[in-house]
Protein backbone atom coordinates (compact mmCIF):
# COMPACT_ATOMS: atom_id res chain seq x y z
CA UNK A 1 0.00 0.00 0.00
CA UNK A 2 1.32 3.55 -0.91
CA UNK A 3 2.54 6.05 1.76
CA UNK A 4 -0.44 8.33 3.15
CA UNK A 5 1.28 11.35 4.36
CA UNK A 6 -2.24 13.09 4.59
CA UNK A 7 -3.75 10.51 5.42
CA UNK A 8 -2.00 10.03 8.36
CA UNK A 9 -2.53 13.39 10.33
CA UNK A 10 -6.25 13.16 9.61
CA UNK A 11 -5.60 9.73 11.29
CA UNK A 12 -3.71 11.46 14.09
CA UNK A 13 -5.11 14.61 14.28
CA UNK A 14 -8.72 13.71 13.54
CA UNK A 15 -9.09 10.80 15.74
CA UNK A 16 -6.39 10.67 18.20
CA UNK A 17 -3.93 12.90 20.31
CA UNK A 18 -1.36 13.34 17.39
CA UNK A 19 1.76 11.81 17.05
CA UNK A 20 4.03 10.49 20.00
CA UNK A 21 8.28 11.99 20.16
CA UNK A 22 10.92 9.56 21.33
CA UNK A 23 11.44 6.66 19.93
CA UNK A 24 8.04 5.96 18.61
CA UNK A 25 6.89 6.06 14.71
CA UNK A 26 4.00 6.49 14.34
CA UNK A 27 3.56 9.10 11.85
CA UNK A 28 4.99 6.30 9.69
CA UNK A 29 2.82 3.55 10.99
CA UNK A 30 -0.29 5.73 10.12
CA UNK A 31 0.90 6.59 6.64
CA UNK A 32 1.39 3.05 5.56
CA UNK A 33 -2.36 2.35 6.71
CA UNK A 34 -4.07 5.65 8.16
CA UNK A 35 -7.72 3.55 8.56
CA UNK A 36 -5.91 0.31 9.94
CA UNK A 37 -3.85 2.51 12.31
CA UNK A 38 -7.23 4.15 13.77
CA UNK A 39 -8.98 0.99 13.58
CA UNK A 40 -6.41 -0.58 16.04
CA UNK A 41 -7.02 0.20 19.53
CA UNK A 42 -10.86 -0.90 18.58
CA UNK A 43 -9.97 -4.68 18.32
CA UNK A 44 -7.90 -4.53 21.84
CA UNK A 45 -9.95 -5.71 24.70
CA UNK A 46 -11.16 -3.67 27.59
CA UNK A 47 -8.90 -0.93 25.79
CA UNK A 48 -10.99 2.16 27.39
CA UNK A 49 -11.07 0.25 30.93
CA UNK A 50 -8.22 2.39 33.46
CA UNK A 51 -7.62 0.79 36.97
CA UNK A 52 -4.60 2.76 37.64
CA UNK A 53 -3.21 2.01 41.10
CA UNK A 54 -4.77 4.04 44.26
CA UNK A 55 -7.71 4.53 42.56
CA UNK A 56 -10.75 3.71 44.73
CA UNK A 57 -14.33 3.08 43.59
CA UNK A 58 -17.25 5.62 44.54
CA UNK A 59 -18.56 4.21 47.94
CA UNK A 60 -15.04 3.98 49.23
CA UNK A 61 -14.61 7.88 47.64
CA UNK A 62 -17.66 8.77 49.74
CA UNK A 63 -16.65 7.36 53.18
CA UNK A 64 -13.67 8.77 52.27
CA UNK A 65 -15.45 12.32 52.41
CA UNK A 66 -17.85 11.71 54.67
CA UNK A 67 -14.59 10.95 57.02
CA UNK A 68 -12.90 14.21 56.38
CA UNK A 69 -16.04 16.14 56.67
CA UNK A 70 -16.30 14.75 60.38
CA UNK A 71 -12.88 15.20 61.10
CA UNK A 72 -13.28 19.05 59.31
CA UNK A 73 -16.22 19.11 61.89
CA UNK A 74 -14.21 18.13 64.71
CA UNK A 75 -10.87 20.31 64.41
CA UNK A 76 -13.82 23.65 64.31
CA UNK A 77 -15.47 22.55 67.04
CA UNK A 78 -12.18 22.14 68.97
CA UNK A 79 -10.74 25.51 67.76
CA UNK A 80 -14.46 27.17 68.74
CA UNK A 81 -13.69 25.29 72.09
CA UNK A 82 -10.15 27.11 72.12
CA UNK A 83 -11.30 30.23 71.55
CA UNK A 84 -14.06 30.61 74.02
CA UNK A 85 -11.56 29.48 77.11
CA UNK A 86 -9.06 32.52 75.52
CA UNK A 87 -12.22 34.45 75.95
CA UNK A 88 -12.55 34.19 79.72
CA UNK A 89 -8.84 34.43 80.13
CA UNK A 90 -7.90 38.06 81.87
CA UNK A 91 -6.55 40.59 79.39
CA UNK A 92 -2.68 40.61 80.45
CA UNK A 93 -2.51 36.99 80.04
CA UNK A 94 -4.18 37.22 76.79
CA UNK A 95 -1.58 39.31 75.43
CA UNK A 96 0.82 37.16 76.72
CA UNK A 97 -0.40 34.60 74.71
CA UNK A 98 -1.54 35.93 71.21
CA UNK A 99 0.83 34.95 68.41
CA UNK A 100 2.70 37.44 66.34
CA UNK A 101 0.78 38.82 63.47
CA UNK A 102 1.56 37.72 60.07
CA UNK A 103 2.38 40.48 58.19
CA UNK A 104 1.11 40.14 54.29
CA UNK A 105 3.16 39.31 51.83
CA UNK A 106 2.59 42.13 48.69
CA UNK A 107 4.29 40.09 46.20
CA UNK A 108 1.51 38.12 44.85
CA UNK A 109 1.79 35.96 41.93
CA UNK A 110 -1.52 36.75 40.51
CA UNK A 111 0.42 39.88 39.01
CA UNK A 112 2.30 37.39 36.63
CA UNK A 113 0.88 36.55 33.35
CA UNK A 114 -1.75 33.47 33.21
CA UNK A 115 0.04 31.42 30.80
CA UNK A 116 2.99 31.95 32.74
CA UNK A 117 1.37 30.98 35.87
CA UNK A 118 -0.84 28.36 34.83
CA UNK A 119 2.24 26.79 31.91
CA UNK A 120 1.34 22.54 32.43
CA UNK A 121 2.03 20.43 30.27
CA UNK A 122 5.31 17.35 30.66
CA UNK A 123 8.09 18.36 33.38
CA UNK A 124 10.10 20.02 31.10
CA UNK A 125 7.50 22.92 31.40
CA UNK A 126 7.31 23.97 34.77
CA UNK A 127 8.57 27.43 35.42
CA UNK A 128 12.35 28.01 36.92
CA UNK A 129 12.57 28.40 40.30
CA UNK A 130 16.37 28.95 40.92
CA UNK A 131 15.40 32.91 41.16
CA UNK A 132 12.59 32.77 42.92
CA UNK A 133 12.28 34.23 46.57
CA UNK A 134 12.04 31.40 49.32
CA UNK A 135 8.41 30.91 50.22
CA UNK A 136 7.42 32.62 53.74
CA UNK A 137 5.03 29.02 54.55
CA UNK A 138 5.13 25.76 53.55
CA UNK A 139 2.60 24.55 51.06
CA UNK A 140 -0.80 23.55 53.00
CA UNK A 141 -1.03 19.71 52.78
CA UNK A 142 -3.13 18.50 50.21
CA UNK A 143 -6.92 16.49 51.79
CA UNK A 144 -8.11 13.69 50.55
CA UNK A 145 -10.30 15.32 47.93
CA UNK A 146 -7.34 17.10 46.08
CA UNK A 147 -5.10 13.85 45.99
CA UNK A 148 -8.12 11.94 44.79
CA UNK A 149 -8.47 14.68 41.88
CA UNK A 150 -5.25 14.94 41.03
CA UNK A 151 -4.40 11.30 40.65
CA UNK A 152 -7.39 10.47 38.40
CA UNK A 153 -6.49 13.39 36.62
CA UNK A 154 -2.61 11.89 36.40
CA UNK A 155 -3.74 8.63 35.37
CA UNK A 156 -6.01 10.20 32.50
CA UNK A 157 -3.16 12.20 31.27
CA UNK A 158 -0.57 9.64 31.31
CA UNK A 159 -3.14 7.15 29.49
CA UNK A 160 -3.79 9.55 27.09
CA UNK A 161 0.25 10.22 26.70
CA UNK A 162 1.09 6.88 26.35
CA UNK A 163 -1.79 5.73 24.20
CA UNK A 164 -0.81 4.39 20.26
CA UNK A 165 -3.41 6.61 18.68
CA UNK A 166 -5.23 8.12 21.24
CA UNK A 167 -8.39 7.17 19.49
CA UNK A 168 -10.16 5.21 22.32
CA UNK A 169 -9.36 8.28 24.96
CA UNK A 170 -10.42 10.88 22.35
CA UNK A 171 -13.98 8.63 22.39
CA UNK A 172 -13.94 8.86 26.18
CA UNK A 173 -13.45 12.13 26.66
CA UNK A 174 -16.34 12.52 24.16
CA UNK A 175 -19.03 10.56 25.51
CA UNK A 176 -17.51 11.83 29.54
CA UNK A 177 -18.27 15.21 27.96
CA UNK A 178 -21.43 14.33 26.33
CA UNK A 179 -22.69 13.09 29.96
CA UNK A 180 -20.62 15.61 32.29
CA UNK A 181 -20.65 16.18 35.96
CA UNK A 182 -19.01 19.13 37.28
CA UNK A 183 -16.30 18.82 40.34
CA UNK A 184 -17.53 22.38 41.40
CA UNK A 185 -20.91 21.16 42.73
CA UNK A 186 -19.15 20.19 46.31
CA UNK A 187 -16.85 17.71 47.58
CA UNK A 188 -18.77 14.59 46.71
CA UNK A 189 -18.44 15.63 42.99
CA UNK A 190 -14.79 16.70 43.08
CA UNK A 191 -13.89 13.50 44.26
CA UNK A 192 -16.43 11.85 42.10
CA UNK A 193 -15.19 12.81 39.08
CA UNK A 194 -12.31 10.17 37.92
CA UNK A 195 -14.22 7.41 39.14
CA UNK A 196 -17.70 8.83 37.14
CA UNK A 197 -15.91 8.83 34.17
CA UNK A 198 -13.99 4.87 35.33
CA UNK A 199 -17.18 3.35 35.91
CA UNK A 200 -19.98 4.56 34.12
CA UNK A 201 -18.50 5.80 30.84
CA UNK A 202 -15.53 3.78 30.37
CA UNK A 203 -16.78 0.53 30.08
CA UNK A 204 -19.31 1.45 27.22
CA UNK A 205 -17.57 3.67 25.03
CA UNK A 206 -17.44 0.72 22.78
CA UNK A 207 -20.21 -0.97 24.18
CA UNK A 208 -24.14 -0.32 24.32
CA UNK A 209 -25.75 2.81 24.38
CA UNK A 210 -28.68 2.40 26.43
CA UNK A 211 -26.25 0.28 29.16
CA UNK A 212 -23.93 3.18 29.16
CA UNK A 213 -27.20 5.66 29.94
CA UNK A 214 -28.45 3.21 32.63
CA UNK A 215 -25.03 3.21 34.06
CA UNK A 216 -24.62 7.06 33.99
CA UNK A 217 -28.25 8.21 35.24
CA UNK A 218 -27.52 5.42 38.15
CA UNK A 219 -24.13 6.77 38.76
CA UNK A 220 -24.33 8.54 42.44
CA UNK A 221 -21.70 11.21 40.62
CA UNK A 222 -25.18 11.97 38.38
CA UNK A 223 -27.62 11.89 40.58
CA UNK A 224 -25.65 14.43 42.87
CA UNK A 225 -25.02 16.66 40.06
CA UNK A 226 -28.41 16.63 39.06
CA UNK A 227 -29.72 16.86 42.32
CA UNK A 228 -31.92 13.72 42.07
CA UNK A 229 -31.61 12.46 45.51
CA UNK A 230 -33.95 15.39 46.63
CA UNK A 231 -36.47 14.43 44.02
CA UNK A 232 -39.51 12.94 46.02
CA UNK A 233 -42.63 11.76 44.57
CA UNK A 234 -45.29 13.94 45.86
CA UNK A 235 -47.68 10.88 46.78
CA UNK A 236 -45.08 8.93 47.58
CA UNK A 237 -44.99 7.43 51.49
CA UNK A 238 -41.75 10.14 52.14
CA UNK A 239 -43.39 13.12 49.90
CA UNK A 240 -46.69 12.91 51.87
CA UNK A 241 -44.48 12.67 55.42
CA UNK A 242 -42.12 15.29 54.61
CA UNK A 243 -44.46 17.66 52.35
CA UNK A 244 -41.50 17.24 49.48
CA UNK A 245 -41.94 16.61 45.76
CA UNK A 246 -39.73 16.39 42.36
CA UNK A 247 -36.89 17.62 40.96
CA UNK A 248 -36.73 17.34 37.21
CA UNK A 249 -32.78 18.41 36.59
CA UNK A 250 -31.97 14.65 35.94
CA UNK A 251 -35.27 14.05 33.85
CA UNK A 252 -35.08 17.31 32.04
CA UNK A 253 -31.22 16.62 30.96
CA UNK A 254 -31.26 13.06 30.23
CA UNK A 255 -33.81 14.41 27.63
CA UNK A 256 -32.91 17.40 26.25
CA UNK A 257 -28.84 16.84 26.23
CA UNK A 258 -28.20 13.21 26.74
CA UNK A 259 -30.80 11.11 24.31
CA UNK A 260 -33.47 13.04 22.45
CA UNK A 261 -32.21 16.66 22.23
CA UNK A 262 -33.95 19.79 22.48
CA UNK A 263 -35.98 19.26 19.28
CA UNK A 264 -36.25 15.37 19.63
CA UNK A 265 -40.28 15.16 20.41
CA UNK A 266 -41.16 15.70 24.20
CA UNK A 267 -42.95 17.66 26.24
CA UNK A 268 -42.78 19.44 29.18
CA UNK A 269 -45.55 17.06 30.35
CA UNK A 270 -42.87 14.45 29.38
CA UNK A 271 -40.35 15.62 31.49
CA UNK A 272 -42.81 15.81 34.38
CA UNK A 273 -43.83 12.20 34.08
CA UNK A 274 -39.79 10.72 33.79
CA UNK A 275 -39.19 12.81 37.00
CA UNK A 276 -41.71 10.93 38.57
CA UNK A 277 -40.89 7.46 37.21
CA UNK A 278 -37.20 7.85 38.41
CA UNK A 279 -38.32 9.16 42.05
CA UNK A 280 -36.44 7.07 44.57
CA UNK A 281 -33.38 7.10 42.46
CA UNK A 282 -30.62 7.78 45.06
CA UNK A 283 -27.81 6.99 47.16
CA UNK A 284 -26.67 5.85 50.14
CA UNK A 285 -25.25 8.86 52.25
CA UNK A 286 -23.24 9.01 55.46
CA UNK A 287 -26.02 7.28 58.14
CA UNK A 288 -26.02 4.16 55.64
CA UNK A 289 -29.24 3.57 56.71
CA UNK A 290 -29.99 2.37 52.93
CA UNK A 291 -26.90 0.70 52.33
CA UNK A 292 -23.13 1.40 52.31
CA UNK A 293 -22.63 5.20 51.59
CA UNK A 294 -21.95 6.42 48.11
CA UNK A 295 -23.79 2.93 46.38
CA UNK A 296 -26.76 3.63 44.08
CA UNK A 297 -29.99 2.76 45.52
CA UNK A 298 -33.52 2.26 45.01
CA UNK A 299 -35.79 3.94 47.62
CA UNK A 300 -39.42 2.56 47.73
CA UNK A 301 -40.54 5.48 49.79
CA UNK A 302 -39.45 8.24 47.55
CA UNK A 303 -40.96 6.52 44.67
CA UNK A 304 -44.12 7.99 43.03
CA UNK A 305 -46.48 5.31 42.83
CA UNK A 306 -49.04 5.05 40.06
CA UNK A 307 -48.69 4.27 36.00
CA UNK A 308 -46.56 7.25 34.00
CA UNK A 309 -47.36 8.19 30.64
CA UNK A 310 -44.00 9.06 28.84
CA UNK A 311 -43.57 10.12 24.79
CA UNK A 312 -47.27 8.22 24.23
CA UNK A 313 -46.31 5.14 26.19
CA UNK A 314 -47.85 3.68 29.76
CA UNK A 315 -45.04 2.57 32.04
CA UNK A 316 -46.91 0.50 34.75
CA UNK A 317 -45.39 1.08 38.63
CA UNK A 318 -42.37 -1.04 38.25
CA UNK A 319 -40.12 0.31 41.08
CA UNK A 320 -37.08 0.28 40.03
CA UNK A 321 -37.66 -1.65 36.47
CA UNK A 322 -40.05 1.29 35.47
CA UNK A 323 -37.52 4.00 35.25
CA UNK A 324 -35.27 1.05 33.61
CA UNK A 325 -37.49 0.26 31.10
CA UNK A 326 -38.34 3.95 30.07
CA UNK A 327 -34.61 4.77 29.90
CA UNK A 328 -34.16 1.61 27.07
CA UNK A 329 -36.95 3.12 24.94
CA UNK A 330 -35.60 6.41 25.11
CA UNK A 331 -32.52 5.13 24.32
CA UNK A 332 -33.96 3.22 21.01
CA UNK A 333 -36.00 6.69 19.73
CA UNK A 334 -35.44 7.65 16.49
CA UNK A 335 -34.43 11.10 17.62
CA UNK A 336 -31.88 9.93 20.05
CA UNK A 337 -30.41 7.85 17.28
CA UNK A 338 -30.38 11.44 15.20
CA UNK A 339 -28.70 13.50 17.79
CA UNK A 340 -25.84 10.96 19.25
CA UNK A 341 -24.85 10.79 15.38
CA UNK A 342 -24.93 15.15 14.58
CA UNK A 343 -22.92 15.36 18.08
CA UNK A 344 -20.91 12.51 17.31
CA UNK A 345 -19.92 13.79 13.69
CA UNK A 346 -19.68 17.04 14.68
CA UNK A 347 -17.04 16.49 17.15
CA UNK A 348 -14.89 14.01 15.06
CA UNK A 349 -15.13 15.81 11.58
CA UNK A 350 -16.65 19.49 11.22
CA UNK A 351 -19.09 21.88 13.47
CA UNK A 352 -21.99 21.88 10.17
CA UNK A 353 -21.57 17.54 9.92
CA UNK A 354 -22.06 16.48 6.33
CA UNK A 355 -25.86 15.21 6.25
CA UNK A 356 -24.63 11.84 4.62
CA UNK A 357 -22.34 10.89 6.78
CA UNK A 358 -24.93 11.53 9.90
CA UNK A 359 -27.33 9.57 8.04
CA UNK A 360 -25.06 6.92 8.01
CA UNK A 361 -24.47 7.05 11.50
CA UNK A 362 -27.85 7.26 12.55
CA UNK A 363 -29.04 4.10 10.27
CA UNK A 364 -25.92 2.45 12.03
CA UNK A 365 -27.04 3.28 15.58
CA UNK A 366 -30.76 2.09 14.95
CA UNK A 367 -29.95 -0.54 13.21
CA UNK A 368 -27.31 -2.16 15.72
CA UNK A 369 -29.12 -1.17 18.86
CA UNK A 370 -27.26 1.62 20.13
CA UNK A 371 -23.68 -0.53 19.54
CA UNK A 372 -21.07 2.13 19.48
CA UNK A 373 -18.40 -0.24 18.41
CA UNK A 374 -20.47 -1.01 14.97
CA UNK A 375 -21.16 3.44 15.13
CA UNK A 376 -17.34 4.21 15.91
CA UNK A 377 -16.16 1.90 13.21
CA UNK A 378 -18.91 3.65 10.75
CA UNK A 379 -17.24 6.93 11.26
CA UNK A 380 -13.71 5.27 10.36
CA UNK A 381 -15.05 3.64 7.28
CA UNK A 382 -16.80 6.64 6.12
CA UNK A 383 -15.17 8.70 3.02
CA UNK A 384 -16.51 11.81 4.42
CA UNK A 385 -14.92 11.02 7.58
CA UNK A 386 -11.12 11.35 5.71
CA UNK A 387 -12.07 13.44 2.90
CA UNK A 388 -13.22 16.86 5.00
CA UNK A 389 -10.56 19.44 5.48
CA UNK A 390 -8.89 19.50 8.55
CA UNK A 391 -11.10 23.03 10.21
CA UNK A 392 -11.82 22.01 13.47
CA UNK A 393 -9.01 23.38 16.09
CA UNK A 394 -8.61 21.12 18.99
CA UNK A 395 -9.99 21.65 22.28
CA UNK A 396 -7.21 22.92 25.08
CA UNK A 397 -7.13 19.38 26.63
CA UNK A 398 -6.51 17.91 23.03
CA UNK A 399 -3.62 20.91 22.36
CA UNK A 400 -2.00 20.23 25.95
CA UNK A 401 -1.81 16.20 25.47
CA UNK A 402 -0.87 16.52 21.82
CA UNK A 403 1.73 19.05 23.07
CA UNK A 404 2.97 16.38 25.90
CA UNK A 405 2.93 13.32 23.21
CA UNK A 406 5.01 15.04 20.80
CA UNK A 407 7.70 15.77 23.25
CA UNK A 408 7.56 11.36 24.42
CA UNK A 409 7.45 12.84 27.94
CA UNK A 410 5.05 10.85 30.20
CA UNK A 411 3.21 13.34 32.86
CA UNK A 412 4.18 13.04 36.43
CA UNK A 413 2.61 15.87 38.04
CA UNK A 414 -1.14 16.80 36.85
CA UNK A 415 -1.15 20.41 38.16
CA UNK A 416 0.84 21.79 35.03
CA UNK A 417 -1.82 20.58 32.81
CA UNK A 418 -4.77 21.70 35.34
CA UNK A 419 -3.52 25.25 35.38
CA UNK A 420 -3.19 25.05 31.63
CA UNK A 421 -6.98 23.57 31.23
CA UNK A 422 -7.95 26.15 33.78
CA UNK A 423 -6.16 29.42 31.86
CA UNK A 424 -7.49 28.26 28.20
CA UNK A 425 -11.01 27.79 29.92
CA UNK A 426 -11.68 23.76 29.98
CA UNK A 427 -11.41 23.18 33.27
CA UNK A 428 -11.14 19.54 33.99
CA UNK A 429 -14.24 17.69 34.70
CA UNK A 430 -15.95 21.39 35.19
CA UNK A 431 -17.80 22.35 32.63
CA UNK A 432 -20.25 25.60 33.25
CA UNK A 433 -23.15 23.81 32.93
CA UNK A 434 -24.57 20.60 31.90
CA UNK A 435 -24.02 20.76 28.56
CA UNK A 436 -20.76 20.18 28.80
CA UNK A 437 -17.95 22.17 27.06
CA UNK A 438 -18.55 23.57 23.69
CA UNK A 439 -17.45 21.47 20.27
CA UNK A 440 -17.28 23.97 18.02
CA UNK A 441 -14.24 26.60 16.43
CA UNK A 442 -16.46 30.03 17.82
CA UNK A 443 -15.93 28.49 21.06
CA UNK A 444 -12.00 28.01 20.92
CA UNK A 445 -10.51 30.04 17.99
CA UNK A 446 -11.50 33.10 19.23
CA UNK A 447 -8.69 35.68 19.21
CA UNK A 448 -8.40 35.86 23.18
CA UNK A 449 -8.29 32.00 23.17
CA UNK A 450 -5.73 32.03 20.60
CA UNK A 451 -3.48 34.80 22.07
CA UNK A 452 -3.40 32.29 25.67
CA UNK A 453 -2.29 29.63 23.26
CA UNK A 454 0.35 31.13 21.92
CA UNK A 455 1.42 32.20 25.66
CA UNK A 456 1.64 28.66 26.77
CA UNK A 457 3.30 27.96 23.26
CA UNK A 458 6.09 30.14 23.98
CA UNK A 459 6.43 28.76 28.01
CA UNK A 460 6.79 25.65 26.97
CA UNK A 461 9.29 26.76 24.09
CA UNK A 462 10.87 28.60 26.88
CA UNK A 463 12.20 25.76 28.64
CA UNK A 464 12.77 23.14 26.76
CA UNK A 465 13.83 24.97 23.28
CA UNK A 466 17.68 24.00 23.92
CA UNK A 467 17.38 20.49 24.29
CA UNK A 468 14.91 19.38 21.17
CA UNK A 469 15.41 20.75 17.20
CA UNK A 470 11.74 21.92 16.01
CA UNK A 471 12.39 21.05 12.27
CA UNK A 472 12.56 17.48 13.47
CA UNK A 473 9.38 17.83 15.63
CA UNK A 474 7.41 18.69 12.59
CA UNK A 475 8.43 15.65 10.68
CA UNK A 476 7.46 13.71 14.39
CA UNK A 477 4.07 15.49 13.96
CA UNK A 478 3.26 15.97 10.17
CA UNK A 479 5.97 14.27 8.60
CA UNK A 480 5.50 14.71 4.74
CA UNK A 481 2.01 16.23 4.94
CA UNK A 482 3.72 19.70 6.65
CA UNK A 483 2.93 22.31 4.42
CA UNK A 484 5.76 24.35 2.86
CA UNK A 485 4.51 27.67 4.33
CA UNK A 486 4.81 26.09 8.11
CA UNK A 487 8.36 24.47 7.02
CA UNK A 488 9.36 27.93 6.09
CA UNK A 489 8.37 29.84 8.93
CA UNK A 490 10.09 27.29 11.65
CA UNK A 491 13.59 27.54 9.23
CA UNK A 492 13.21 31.11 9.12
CA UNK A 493 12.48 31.92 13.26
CA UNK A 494 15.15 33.91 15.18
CA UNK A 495 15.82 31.22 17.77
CA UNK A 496 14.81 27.86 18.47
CA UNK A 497 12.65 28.72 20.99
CA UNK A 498 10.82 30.65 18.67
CA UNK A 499 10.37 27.85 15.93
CA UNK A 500 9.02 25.44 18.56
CA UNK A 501 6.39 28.25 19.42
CA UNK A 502 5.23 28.18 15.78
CA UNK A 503 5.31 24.85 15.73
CA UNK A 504 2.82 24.50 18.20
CA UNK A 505 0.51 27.06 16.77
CA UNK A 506 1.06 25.92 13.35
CA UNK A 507 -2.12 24.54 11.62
CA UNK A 508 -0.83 20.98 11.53
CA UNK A 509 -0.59 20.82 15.03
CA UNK A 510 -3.41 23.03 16.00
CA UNK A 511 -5.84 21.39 13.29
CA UNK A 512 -7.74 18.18 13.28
């Protein structure tokens, strides 16, 4: 078969992380075969599964917070305790005791550029600190909800680093973005978030649609965020007790962003009646008095009693099987199949999706039952799918990890690339709202965006400039496909820290 050169960055760009530095070829491998290349991390089993050492599963997570909320509780009530015995203590002697004021320190960072501030990606970015003054306090120890974030996030990154393609990461970070928490909604989420995205998105990326919905509207990391653990049917043995009634967040979202969409057929009426058929939908907090804290459970009393009628269809009280059952037929609608194939196609190949190729999707996803194995591979097959220019400019989490794969350096600590997510605004696992992060160019290429890019570009160029030639990044990156404009520009820069820059806002890096 004849050398791709094209070919291959659609394969790399388009649906993975882009090519990998160091000693690995794959800019080669994908030109020799760019759809075989894509195709390959498909056929590998349990390929999107991550159970990365120290990672604990949600109820452990949960006791895990519930824990540190106590002892939180504790230490306050102890220095409240302190305080009120200083109280009664004679004035002299109170003197006697106070500690010396601190005295506040006027050199603070935040008058240093973002970029600078935030720069993330590998080791070889993080800012030099042989001039810097000597820091007045130790760092504050981190609690168990910052490790726990920062080591799913380092065991995301360094999968995503180390992955051939990339491909089955770029398809979990689309479906965990499709059906997104956010860590800002309290503790529980924070520390949620890694194993959310381990457990209830991971396993079905290539799997079934409608298990991978059951799995995420049952995920306590979901029902938290969508506040469905207050949601009490109104004639329900709790409701009538506790004069409570429903919350439709969860109902209302698993409608109009994760199945049908906002034009896919219901009604408000329809959203009323799935909040009632998935009252009792909870879990287990600290008392356990339902089971072990953080498991999903089924709560009788919560659980509006009485026949539903959802989209024209009669869902007898079930308990738990009731809500079940509706979520399979939504999950089987026509318009569900529609919208998870325009999403789908417009995040792999172009923000307006080429009708055909959506088509082609959709008849894929209907046909197969919701198998996103047989919908993944119908994007790869697709002409459309290799044959639309490269316009789409990749997210900041795409640009950061296709930034650390180039450079073969395998992240060790996640903060560089949280600052960077947090300064190019995609903060991990916090989105604004939930409809997750925007997929479209008016979203990232706008000239603010662009100029922060090209501040972390030159950070990064900044430190490790010396040590790596940029002409023979581009070949890592683009190989043959580099276009002579960008080879011209990077021969023609005043230093090399300035050709790396360039290289990493150059459209075959920024492109996909």
């Amino acid at each position: 078969m004849a050398r791709d050169p094209q070919g291959a960055l659609i394969a790399l760009n388009r649906f993975g992380f882009g090519a990998r530095g160091g000693a690995a070829s794959d800019f080669s491998s994908a030109a020799s075969d760019p759809r075989g290349f894509v195709k390959a991390e498909l056929g590998r089993p349990n390929a999107a599964l991550l159970d990365a050492p120290g990672l604990q599963a949600t109820p452990e997570l949960a006791q895990a917070v519930f824990d540190y909320q106590k002892d939180v509780k504790q230490q306050r009530e102890a220095a409240a305790k302190t305080a009120q015995a200083m109280a009664s203590v004679p004035g002299d002697m109170q003197g006697e005791a106070k500690a010396p004021e601190a005295k506040p320190d006027n050199k603070a960072d935040m008058k240093s550029d973002p970029a600078a501030r935030a720069m993330t990606p590998p080791d070889a970015m993080q800012p030099a600190m042989q001039n810097a003054a000597p820091a007045k306090e130790p760092p504050k120890p981190l609690n168990i909800i910052q490790k726990t974030f920062r080591a799913e996030a380092l065991a995301r990154l360094q999968r995503a680093t180390m992955a051939e393609s990339g491909f089955v990461e770029r398809l979990v970070t689309f479906w965990s973005n499709h059906f997104c928490t956010s860590a800002n909604k309290g503790e529980l989420a924070r520390i949620w978030s890694g194993a959310f995205e381990r457990e209830a998105i991971r396993p079905y990326v290539l799997g079934n649609f409608g298990e991978m919905l059951r799995a995420v509207e049952q995920h306590p990391a979901m029902i938290f965020f969508l506040d469905n653990q207050q949601s009490i049917g109104p004639e329900s043995r709790a409701g009538q007790n506790r004069k409570k009634g429903l919350n439709e967040n969860l109902a209302r979202e698993i409608m109009e962003l994760h199945t049908l969409g906002v034009n896919g057929g219901y009604t408000q009426a329809d959203v009323t009646s799935l909040a009632r058929i998935i009252t009792g939908w909870t879990f287990a907090g600290r008392q356990a008095k339902l089971g072990a804290p953080g498991t999903f459970i089924f709560n009788a009393n919560a659980h509006e009693p009485g026949p539903q009628k959802l989209l024209g269809k009669v869902y007898e009280d079930t308990g738990l099987a009731q809500g079940e059952t509706a979520l399979a037929d939504i999950a089987r609608h026509p318009a569900t199949a529609k919208f998870i194939a325009t999403k789908f196609v417009r995040h792999f190949v172009a923000d307006d999706p080429p009708p055909a190729l959506v088509a082609k999707l959709e008849s894929t996803f209907r046909k197969t039952d919701g198998d996103l194995h047989a919908m993944t591979l119908a994007l790869v097959d697709a002409d459309e799918a290799w044959r639309a220019p490269m316009t789409k400019i990749r997210m900041p989490y795409e640009y950061l990890v296709a930034a650390g794969r180039m450079m073969g350096r395998i992240p060790e600590d996640p903060q560089r690339y949280i600052g960077g997510l947090n300064v190019l605004g995609q903060p991990l696992w916090t989105p604004a709202g939930p409809n997750g992060f925007a997929d479209t160019n008016a979203a990232w290429a706008a000239p603010e965006g662009i100029k922060l890019r090209l501040d972390i570009a030159s950070q990064i160029a900044s430190r490790i400039a010396d040590s790596i030639d940029p002409r023979a990044l581009l070949d890592v990156v683009a190989g043959e496909a580099a276009s002579a404009e960008t080879r011209q520009t990077i021969e023609r820069a005043e230093s090399k820290q300035q050709a790396f820059a360039l290289l990493l806002m150059s459209p075959e890096f920024q492109r996909r």
